[in-house]
Protein backbone atom coordinates (compact mmCIF):
# COMPACT_ATOMS: atom_id res chain seq x y z
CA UNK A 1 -13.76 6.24 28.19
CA UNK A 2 -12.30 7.16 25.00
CA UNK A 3 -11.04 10.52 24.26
CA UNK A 4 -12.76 12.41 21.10
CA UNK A 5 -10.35 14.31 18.99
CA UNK A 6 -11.31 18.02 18.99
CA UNK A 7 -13.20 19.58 16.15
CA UNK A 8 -9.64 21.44 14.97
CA UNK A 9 -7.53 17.99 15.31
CA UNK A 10 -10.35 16.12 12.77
CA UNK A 11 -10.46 18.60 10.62
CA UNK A 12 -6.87 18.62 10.01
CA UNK A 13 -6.67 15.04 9.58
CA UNK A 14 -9.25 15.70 6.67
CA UNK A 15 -7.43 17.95 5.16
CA UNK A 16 -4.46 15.46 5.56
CA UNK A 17 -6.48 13.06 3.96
CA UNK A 18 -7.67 14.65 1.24
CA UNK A 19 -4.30 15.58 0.36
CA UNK A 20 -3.35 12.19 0.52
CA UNK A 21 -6.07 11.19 -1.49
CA UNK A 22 -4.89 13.79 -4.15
CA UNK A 23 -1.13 13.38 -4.11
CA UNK A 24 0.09 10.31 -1.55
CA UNK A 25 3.39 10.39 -2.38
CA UNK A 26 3.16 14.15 -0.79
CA UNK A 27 2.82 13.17 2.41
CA UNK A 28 5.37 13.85 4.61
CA UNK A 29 6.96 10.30 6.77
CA UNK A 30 4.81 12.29 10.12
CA UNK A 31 1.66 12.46 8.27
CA UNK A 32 1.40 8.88 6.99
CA UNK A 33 2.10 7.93 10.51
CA UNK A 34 -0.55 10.16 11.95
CA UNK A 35 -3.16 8.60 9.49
CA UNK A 36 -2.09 5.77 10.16
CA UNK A 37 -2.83 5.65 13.68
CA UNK A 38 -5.93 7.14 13.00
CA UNK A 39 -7.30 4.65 11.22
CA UNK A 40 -5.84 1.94 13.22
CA UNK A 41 -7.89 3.65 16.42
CA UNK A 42 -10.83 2.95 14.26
CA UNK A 43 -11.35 -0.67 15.60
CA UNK A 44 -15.20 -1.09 14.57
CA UNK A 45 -14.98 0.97 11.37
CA UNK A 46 -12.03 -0.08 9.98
CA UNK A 47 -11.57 -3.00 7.49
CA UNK A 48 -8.90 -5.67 8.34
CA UNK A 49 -7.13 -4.73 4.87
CA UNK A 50 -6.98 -0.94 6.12
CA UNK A 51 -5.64 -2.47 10.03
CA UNK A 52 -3.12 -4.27 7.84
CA UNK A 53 -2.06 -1.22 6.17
CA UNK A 54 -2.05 0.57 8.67
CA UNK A 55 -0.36 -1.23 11.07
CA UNK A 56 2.61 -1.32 8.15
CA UNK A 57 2.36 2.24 7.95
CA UNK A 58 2.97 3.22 11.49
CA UNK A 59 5.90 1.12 11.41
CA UNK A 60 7.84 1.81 7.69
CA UNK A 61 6.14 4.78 6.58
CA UNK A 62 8.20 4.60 3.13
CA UNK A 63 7.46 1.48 2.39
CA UNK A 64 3.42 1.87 2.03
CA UNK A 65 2.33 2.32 -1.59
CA UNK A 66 0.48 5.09 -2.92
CA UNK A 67 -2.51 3.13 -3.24
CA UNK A 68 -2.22 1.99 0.21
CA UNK A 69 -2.22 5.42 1.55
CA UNK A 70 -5.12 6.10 -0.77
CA UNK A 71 -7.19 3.42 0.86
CA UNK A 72 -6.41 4.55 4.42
CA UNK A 73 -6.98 8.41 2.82
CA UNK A 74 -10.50 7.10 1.50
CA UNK A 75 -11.22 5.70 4.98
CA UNK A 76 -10.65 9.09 6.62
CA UNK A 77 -12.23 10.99 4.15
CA UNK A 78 -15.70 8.14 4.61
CA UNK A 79 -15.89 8.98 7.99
CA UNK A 80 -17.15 12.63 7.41
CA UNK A 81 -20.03 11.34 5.88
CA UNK A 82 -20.43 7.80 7.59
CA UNK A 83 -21.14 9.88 10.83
């Protein structure tokens, strides 16, 4: 059994995203690494490229591009309305 994220905890990470979305270079290292892992939970939804990114994310944090943290911003932000 998997445990949900609360109501409060996904809507944070939205706003997260959408910040990211707006201005990635914004982030703080703690939130790249939380969306990150987020999106590297998402084994069924996720595409390999945004694993991949990801995956680099959680581990160098600084060294993810702003377009990469677009993509795994978009991802977040598509799961609002893929659900």
């Amino acid at each position: 059994m998997t445990d949900k994220p609360t109501a409060a905890a996904r809507e944070h990470m939205h706003k997260l995203a959408a910040k990211g979305l707006k201005e990635p270079k914004l982030l703080q290292k703690e939130e790249v690494i939380a969306i990150a892992q987020h999106v590297a939970k998402e084994h069924g939804r996720a595409s390999g490229t945004e694993h991949e990114i990801a995956k680099k994310a959680e581990h160098n944090p600084e060294g993810v591009t702003a377009a990469e943290i677009q993509a795994l911003c978009a991802h977040v932000t598509g799961e609002r309305t893929a659900r």
